[in-house]
N, C-alpha and C. Protein backbone atom coordinates (compact mmCIF):
# COMPACT_ATOMS: atom_id res chain seq x y z
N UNK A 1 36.61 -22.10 -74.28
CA UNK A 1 35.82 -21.05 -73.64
C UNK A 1 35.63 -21.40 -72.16
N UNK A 2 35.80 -20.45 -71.06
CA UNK A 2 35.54 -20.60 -69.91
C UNK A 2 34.09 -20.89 -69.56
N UNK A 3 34.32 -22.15 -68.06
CA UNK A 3 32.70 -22.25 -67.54
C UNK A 3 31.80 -20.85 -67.33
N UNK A 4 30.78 -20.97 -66.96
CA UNK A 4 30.21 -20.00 -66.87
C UNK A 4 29.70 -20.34 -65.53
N UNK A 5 29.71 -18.91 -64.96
CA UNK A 5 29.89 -18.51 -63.30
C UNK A 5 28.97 -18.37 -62.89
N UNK A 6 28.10 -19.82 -62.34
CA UNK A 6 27.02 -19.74 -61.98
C UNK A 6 26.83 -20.22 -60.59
N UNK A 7 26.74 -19.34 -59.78
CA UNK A 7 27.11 -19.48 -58.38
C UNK A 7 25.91 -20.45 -57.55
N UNK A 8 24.25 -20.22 -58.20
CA UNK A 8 23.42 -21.24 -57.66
C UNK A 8 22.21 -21.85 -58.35
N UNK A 9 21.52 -22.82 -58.89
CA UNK A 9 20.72 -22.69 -59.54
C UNK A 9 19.34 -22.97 -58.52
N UNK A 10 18.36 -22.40 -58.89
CA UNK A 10 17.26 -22.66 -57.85
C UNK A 10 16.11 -23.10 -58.71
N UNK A 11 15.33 -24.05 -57.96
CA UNK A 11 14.52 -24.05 -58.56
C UNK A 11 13.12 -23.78 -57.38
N UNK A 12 12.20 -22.63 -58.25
CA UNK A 12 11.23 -22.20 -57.34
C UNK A 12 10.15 -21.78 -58.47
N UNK A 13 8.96 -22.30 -58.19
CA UNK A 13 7.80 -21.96 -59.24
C UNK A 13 7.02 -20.74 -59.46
N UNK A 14 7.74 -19.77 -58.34
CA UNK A 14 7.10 -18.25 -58.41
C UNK A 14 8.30 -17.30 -59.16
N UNK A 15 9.58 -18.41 -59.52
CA UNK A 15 10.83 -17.99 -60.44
C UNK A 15 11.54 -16.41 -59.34
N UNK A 16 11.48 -15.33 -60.26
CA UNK A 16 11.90 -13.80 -58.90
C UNK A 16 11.02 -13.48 -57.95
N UNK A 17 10.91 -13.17 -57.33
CA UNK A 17 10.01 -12.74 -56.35
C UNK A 17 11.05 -12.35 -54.94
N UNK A 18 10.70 -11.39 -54.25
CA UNK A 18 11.68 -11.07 -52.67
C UNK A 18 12.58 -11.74 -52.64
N UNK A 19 12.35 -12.70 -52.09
CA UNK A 19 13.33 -14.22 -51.67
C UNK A 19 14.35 -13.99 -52.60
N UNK A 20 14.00 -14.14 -54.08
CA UNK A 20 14.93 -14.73 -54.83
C UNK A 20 15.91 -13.18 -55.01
N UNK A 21 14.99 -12.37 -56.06
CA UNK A 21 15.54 -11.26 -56.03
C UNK A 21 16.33 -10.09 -55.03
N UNK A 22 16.14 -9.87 -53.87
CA UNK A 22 16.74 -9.74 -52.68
C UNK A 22 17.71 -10.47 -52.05
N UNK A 23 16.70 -11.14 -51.12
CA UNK A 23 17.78 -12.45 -50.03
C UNK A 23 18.59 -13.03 -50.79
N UNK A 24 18.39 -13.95 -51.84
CA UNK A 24 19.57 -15.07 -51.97
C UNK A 24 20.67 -14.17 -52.99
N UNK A 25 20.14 -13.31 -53.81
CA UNK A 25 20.59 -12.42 -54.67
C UNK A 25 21.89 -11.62 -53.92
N UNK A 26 21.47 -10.86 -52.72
CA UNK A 26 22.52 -10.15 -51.85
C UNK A 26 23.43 -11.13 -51.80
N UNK A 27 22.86 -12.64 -50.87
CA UNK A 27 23.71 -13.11 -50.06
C UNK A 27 24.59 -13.84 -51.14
N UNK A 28 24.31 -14.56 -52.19
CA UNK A 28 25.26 -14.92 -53.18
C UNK A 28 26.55 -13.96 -53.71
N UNK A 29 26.08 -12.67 -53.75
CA UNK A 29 26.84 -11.80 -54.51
C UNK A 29 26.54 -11.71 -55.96
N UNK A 30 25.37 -12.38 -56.21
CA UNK A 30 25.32 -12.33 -58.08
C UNK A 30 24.69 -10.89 -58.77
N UNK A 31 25.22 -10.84 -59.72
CA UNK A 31 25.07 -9.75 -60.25
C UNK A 31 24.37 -9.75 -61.55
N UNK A 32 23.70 -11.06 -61.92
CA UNK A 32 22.63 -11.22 -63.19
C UNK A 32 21.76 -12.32 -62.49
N UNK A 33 20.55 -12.34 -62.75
CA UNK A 33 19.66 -13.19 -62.21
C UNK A 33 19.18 -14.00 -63.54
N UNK A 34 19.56 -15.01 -64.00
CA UNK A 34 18.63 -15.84 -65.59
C UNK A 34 17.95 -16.60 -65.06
N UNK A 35 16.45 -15.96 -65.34
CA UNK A 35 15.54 -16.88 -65.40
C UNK A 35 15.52 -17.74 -66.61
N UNK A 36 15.23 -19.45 -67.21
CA UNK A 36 15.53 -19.90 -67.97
C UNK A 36 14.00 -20.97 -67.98
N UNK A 37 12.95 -19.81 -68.69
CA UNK A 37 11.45 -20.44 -68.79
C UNK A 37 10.79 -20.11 -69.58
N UNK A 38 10.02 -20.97 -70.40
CA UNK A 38 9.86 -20.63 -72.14
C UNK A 38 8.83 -19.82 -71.72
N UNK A 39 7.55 -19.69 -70.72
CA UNK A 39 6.25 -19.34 -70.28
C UNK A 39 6.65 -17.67 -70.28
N UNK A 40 8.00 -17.37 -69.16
CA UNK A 40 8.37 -16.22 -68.99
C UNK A 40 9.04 -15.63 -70.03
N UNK A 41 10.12 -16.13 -70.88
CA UNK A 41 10.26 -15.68 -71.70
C UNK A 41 9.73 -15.12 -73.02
N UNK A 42 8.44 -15.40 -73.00
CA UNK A 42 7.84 -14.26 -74.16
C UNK A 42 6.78 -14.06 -73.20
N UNK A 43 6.82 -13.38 -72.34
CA UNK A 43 5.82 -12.69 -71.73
C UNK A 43 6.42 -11.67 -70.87
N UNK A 44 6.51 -10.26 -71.57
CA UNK A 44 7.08 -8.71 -71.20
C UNK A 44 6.37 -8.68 -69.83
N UNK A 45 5.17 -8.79 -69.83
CA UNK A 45 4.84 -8.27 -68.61
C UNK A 45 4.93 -9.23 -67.01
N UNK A 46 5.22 -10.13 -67.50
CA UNK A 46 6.14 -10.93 -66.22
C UNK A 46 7.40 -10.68 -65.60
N UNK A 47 8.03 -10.26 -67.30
CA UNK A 47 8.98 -9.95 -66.76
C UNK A 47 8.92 -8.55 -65.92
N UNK A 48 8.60 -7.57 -66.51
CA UNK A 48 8.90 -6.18 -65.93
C UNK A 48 8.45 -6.46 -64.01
N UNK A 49 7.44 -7.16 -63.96
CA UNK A 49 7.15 -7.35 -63.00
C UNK A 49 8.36 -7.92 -61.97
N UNK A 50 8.48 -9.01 -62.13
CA UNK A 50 9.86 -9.84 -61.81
C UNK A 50 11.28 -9.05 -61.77
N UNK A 51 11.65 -7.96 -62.58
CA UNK A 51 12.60 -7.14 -62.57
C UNK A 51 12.19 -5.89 -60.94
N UNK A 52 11.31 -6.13 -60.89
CA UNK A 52 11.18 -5.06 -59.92
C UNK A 52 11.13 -5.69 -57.95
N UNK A 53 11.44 -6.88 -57.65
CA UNK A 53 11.71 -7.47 -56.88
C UNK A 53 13.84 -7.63 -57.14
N UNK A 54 14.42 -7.19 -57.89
CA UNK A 54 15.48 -7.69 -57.88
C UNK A 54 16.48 -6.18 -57.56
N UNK A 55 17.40 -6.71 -56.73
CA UNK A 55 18.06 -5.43 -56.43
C UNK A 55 18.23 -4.64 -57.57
N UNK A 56 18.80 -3.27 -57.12
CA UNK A 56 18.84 -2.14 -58.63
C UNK A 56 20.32 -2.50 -59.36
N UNK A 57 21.03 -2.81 -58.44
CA UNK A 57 22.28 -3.31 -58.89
C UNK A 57 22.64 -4.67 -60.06
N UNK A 58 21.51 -5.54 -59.68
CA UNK A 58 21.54 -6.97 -60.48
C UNK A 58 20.77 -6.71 -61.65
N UNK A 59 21.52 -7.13 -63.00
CA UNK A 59 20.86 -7.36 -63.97
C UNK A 59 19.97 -8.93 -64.33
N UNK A 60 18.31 -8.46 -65.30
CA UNK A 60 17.89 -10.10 -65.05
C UNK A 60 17.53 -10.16 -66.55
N UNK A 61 17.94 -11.34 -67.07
CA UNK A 61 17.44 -11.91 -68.08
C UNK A 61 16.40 -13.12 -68.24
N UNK A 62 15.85 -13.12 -69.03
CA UNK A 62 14.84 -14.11 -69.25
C UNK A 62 15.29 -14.60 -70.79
N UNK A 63 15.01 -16.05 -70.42
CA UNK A 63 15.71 -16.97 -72.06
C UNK A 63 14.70 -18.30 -71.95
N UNK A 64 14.15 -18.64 -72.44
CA UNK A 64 14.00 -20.07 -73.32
C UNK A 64 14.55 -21.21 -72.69
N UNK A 65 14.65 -22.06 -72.35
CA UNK A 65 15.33 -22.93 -71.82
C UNK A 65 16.42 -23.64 -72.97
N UNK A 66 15.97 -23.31 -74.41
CA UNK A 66 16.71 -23.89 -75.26
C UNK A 66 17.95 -22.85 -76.01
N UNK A 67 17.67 -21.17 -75.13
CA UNK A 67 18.31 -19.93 -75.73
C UNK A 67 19.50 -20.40 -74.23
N UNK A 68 19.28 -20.83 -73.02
CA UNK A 68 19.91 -20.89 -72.16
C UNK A 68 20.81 -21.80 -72.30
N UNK A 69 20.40 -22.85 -72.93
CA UNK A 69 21.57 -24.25 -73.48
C UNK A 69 22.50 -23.27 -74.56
N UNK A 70 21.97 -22.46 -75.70
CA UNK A 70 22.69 -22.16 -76.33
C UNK A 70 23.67 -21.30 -76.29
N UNK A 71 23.36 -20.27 -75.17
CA UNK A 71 24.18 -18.89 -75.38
C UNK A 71 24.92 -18.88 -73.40
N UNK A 72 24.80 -19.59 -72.97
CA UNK A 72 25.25 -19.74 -71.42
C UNK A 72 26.69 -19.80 -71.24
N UNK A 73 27.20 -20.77 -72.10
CA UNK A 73 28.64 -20.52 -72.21
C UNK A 73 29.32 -19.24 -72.94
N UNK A 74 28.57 -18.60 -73.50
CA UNK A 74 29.34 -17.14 -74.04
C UNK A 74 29.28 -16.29 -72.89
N UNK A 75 28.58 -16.48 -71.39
CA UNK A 75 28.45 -15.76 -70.77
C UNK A 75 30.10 -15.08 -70.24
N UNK A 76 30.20 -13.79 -70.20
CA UNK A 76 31.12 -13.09 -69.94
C UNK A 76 32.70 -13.59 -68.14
N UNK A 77 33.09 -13.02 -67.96
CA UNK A 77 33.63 -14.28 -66.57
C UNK A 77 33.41 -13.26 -65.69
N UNK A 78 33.33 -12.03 -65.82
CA UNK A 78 32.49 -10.99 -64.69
C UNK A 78 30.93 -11.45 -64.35
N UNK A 79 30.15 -12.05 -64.77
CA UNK A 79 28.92 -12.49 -64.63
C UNK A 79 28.74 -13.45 -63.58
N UNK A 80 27.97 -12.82 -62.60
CA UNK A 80 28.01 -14.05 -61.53
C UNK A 80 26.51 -14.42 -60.97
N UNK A 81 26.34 -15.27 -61.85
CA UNK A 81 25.13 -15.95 -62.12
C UNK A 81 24.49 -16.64 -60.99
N UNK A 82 23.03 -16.05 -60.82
CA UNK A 82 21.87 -16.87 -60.30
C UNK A 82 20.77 -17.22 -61.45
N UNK A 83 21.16 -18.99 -61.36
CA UNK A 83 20.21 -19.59 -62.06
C UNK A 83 18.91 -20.33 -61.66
N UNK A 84 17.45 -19.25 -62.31
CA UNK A 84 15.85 -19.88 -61.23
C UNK A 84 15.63 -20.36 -62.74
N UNK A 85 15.01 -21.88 -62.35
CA UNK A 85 14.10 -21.98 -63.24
C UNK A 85 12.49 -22.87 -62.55
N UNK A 86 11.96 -22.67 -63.28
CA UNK A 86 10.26 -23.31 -62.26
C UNK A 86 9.99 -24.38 -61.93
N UNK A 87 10.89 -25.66 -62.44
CA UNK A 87 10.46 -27.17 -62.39
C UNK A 87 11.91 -28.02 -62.13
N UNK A 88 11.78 -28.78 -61.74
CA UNK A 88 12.77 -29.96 -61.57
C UNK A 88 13.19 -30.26 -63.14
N UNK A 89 12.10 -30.37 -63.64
CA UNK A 89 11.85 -30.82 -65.22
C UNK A 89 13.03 -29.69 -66.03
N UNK A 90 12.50 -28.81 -65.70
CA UNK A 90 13.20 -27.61 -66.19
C UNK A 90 14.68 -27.87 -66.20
N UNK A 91 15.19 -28.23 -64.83
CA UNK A 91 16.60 -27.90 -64.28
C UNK A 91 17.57 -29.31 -65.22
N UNK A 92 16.54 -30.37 -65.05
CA UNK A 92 17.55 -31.85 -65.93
C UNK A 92 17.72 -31.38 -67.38
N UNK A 93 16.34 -31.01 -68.12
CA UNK A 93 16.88 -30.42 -69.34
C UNK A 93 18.16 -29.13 -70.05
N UNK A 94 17.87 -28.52 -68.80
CA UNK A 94 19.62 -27.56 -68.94
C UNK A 94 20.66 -28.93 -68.46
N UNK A 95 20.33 -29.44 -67.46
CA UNK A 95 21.65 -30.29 -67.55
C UNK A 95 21.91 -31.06 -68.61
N UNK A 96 20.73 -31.90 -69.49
CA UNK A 96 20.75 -32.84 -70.49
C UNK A 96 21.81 -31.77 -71.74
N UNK A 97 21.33 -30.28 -71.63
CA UNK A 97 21.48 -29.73 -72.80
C UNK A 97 23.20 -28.85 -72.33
N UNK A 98 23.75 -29.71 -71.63
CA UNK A 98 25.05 -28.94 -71.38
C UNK A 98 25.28 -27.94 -70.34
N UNK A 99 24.45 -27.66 -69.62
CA UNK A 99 24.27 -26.25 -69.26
C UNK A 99 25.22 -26.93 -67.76
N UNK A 100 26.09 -26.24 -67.56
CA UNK A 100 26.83 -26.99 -65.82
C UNK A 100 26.06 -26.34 -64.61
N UNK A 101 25.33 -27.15 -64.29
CA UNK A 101 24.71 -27.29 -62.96
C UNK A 101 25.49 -28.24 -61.80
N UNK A 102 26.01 -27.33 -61.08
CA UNK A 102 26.66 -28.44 -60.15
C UNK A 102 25.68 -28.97 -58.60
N UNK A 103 24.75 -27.54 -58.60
CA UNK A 103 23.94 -28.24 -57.44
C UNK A 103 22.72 -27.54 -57.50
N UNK A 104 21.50 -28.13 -56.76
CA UNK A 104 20.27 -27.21 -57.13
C UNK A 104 19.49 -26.84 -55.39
N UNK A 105 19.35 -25.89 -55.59
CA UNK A 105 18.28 -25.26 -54.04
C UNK A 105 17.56 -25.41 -54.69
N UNK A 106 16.43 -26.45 -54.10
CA UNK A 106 14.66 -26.28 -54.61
C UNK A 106 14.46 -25.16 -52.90
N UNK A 107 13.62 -24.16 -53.66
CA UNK A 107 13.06 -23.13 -53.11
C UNK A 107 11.51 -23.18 -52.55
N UNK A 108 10.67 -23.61 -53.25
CA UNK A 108 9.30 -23.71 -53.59
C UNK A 108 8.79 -24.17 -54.44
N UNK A 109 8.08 -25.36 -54.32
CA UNK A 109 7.04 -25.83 -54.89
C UNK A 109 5.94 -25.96 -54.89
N UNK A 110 4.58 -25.17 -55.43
CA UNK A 110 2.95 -25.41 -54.98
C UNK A 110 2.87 -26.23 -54.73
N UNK A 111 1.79 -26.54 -53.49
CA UNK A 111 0.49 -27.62 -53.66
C UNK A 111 -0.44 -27.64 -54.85
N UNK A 112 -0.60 -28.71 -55.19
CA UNK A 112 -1.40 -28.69 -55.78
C UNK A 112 -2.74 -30.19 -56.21
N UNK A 113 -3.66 -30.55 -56.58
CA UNK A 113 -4.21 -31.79 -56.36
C UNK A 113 -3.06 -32.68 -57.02
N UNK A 114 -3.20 -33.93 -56.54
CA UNK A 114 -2.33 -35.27 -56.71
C UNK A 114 -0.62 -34.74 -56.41
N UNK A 115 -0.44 -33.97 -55.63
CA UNK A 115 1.24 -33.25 -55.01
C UNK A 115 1.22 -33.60 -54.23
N UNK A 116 2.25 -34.53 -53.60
CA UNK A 116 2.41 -35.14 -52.12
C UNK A 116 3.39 -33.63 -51.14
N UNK A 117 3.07 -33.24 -50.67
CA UNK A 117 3.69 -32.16 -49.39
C UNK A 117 5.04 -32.82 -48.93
N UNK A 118 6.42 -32.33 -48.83
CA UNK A 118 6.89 -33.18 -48.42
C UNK A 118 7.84 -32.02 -47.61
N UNK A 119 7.75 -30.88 -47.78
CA UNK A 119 8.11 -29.74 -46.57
C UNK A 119 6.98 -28.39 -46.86
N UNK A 120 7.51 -27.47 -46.14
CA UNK A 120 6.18 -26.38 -45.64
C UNK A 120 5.47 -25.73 -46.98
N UNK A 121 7.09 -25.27 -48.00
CA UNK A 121 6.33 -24.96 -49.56
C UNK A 121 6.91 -25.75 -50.24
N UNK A 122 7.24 -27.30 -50.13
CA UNK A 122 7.22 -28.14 -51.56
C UNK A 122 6.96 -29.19 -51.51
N UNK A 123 6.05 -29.17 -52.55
CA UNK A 123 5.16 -30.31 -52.71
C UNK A 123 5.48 -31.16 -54.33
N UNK A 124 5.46 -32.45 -54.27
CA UNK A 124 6.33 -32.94 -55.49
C UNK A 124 4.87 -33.81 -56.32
N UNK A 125 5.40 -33.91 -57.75
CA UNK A 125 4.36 -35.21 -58.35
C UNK A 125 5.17 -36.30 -58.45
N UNK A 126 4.91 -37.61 -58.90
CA UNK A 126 5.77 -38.57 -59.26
C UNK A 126 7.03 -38.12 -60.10
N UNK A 127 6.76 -37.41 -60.79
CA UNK A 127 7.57 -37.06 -62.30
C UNK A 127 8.48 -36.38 -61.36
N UNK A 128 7.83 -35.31 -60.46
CA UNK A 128 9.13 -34.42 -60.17
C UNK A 128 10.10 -35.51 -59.04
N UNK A 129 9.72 -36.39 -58.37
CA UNK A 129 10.16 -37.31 -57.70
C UNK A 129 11.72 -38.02 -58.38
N UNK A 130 10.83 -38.83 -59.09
CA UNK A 130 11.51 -39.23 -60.20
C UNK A 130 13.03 -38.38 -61.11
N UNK A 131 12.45 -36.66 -61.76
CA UNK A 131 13.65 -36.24 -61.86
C UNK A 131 14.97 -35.86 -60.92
N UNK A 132 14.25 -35.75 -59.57
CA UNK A 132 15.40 -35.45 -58.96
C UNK A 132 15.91 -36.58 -58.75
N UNK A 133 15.76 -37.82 -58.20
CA UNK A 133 16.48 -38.78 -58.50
C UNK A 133 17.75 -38.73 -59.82
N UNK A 134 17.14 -38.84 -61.13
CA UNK A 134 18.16 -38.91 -62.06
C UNK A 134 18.85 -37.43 -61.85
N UNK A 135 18.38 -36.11 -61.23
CA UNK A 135 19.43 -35.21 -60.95
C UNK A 135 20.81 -35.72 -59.95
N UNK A 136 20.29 -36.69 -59.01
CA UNK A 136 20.94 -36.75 -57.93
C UNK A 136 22.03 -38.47 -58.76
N UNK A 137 20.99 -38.53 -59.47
CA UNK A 137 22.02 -39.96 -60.59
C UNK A 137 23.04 -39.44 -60.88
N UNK A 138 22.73 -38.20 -61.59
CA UNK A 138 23.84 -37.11 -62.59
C UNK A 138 25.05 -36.76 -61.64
N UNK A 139 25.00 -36.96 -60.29
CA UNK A 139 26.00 -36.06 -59.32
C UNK A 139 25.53 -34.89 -59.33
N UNK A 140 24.04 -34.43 -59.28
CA UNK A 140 23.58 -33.12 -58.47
C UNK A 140 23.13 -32.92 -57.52
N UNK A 141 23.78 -32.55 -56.48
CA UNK A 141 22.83 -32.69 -55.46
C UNK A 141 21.62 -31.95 -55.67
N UNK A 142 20.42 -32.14 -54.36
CA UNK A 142 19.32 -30.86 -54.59
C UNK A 142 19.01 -31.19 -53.55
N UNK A 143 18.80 -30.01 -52.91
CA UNK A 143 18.65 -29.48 -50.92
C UNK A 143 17.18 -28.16 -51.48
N UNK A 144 16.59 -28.86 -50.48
CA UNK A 144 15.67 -27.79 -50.02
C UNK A 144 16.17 -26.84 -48.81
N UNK A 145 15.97 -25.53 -49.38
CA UNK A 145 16.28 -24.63 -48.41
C UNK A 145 15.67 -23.14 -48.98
N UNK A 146 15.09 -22.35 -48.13
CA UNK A 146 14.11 -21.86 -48.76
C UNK A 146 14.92 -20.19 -48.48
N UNK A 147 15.61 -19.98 -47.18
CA UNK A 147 16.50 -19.16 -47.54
C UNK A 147 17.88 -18.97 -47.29
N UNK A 148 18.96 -18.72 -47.24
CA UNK A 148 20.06 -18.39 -46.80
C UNK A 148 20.33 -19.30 -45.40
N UNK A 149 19.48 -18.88 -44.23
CA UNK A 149 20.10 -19.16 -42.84
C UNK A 149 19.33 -20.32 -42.24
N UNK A 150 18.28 -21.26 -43.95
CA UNK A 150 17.73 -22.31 -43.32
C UNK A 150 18.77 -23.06 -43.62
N UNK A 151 18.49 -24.49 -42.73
CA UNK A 151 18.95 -25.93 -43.16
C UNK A 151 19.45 -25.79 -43.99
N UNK A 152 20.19 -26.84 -44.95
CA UNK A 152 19.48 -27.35 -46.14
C UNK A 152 19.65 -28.64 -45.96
N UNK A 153 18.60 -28.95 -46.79
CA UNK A 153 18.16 -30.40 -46.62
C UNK A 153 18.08 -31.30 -47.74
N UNK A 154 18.37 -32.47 -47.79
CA UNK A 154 18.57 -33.09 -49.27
C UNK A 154 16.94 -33.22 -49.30
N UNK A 155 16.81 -33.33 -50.95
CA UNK A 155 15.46 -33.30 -50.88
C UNK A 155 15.12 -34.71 -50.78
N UNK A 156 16.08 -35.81 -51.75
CA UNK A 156 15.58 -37.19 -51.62
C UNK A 156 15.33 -37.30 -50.15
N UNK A 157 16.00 -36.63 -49.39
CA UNK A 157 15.32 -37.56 -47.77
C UNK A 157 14.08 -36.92 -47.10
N UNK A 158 13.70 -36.21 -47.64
CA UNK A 158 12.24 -35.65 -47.62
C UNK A 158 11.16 -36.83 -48.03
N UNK A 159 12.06 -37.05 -49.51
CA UNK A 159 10.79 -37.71 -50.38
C UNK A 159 10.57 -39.16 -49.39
N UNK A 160 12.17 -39.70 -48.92
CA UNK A 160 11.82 -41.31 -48.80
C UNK A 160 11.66 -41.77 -47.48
């Protein structure tokens, strides 16, 4: 079975919103947006919400993080995938679970108490520290870049 055509995976904790659904959406060319978050995925009214930031043209699904390990490779080879999910945490477990991630845009991350700031919207805990490391172990890179015509920036050199 062919890879599945996943042109970027992002990780951003507000998942669709403008940015995602619009900007990176146009500028990629993707034409399905999978969100891949157990929180969003049984919750209709996130989604409908979240569907309405995304061009009229792009279709968006919402899956499970464990429906996304399972059914990602049946994805069709016309499908040209933008992959958001909300956590660093999030993004190693699709990789642990098969899912081919070759590189990750962190987008946004809250502040929040005990979150060290380490650019304008992302702020990390130890844990998330820590996974991107073993992302960046795995051969993934992960660049902060928040849209299209910023930087991008590795994130480890933020952190160190």
């Amino acid at each position: 079975m062919a890879e599945p055509n996943i042109l970027l995976t992002r990780i951003d904790n507000r998942l669709i919103h403008g940015q995602v659904g619009m900007t990176w959406t146009n500028w990629l060319g993707a034409n399905l947006v999978l969100v891949a978050d157990d929180e969003t995925a049984a919750d209709p009214v996130q989604q409908n919400l979240m569907e309405m930031a995304i061009a009229g043209n792009v279709g968006a699904r919402f899956f499970t993080l464990q429906k996304t390990i399972d059914v990602i490779h049946k994805a069709a080879s016309h499908q040209k995938i933008f992959l958001v999910v909300r956590t660093p945490q999030n993004a190693l477990a699709l990789v642990k679970g098969g899912v081919p991630i070759k590189t990750i845009n962190v987008g946004n991350l809250h502040y929040a108490e005990g979150k060290k700031q380490i650019a304008k919207v992302i702020s990390v805990t130890e844990d998330d520290i820590q996974t991107f490391r073993e992302l960046e172990a795995l051969g993934i890179p992960c660049t902060a870049q928040g849209t299209p015509e910023d930087a991008k920036k590795p994130i480890l050199s933020l952190i160190d």
